[in-house]
Protein backbone atom coordinates (compact mmCIF):
# COMPACT_ATOMS: atom_id res chain seq x y z
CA UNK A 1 -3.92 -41.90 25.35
CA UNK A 2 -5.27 -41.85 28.81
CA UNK A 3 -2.61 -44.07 30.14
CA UNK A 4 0.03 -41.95 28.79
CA UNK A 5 -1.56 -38.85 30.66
CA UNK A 6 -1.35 -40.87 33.50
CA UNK A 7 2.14 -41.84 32.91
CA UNK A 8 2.86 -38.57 32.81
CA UNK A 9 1.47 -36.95 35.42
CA UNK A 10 2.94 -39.67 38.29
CA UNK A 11 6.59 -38.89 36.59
CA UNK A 12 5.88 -34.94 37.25
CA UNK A 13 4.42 -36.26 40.76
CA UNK A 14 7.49 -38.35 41.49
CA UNK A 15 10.24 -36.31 40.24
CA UNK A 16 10.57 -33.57 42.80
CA UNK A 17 13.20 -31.30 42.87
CA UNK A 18 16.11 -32.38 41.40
CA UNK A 19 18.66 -30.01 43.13
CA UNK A 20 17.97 -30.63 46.74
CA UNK A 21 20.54 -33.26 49.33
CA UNK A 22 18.73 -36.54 49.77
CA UNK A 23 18.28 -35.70 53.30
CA UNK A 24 15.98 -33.02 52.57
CA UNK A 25 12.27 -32.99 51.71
CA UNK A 26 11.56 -32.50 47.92
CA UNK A 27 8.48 -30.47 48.32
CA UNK A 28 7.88 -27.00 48.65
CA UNK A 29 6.20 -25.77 52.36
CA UNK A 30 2.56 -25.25 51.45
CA UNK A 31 1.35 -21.57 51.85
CA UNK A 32 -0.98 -22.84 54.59
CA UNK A 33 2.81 -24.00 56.44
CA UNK A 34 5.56 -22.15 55.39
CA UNK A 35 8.36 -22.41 57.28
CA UNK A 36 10.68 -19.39 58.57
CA UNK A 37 13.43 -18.23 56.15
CA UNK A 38 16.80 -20.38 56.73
CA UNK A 39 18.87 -18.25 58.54
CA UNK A 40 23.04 -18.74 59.14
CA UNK A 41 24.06 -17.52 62.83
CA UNK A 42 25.75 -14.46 62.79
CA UNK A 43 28.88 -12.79 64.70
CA UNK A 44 27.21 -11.45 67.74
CA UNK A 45 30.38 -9.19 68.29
CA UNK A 46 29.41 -7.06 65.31
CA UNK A 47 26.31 -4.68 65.83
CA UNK A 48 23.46 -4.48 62.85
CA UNK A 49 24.44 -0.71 62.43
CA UNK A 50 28.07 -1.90 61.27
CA UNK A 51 26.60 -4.44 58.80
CA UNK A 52 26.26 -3.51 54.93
CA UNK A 53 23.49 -5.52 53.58
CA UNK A 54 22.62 -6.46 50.33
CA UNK A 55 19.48 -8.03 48.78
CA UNK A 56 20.12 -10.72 46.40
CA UNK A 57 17.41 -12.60 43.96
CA UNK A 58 18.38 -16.43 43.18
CA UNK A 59 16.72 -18.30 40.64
CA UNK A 60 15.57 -21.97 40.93
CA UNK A 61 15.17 -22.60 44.31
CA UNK A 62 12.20 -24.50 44.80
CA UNK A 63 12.41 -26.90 48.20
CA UNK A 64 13.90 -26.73 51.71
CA UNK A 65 16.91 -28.32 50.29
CA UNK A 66 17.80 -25.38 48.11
CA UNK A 67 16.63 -22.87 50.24
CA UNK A 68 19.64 -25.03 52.65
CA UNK A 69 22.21 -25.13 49.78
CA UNK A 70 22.11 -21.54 48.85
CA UNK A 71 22.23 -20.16 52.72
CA UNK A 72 25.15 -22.44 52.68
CA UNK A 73 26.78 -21.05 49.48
CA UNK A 74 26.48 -17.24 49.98
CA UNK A 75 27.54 -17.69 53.92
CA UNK A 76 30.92 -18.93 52.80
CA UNK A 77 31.57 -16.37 50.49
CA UNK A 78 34.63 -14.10 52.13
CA UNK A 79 33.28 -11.03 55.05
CA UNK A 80 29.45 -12.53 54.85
CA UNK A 81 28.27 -12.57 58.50
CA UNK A 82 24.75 -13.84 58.09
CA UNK A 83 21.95 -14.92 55.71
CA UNK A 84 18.69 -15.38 55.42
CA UNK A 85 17.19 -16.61 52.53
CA UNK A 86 12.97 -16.63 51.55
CA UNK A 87 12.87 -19.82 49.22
CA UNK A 88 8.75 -17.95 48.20
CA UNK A 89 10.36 -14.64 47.32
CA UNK A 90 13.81 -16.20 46.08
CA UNK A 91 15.45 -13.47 47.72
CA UNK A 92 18.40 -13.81 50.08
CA UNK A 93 19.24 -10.74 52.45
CA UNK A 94 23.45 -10.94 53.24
CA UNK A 95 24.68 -8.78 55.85
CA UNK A 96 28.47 -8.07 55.78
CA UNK A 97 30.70 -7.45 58.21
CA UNK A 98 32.33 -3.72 58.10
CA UNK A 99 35.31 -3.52 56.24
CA UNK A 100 34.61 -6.30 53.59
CA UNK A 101 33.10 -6.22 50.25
CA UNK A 102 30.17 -8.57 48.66
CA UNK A 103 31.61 -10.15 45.81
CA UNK A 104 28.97 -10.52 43.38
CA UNK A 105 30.97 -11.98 40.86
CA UNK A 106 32.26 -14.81 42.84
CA UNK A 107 28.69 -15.40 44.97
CA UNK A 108 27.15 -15.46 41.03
CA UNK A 109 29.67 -18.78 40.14
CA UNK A 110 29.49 -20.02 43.36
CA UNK A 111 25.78 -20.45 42.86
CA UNK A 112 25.97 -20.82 38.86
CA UNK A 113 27.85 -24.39 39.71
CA UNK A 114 24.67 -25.84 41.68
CA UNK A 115 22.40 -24.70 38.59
CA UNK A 116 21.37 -21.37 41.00
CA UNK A 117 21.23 -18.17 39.47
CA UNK A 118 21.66 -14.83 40.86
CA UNK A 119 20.17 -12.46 38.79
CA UNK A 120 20.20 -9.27 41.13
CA UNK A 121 22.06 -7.68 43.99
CA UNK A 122 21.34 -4.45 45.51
CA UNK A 123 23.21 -3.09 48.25
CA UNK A 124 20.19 -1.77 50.11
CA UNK A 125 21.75 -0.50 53.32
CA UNK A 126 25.00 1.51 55.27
């Protein structure tokens, strides 16, 4: 029985997260490290009081790698000018430019093809 404990605990150890690119780490910052919130860079020619934002909650990002991959995914989405994403909240905040609309619907199967979920998006501002 002990041996199958064991067994089981260095699979949980050495699995990691499952979602993130090979180039990135597989662990989670510690709380005593966390790192910043990825961040895309934005249009500088566009001032923050033009920008709608929106906060949107993703579900199961758990490494650097994720935190990556869904920055990546909801900056390509049409009129996003920048996101930043906190992989401890599992909130992203997307500022768009004036003039274009979040899609929701297409950020939500964007994301939904990577095994991300968003579950929430509030426009929270303009």
């Amino acid at each position: 029985m002990k041996k199958i404990m064991m067994v089981a605990v260095a699979a949980l150890a050495l699995a990691g997260c499952t979602q993130s690119d090979s180039q990135e780490p597989t662990q989670a910052p510690s709380t005593e490290q966390a790192k910043p919130a990825e961040q895309t860079k934005k249009d500088d020619t566009v001032s923050n009081a033009q920008l709608v934002t929106y906060e949107v909650k993703v579900d199961g990002m758990m490494c650097d790698g994720c935190k990556k991959h869904v920055t990546d995914i909801l900056s390509a989405q049409e009129g996003v000018n920048d996101v930043t994403v906190d992989l401890k909240t599992g909130t992203a905040i997307v500022h768009v430019k004036p003039g274009a609309n979040f899609d929701e619907a297409k950020a939500k199967d964007a994301l939904d093809v990577d095994d991300y979920k968003l579950t929430a998006c509030t426009r929270i501002a303009n």
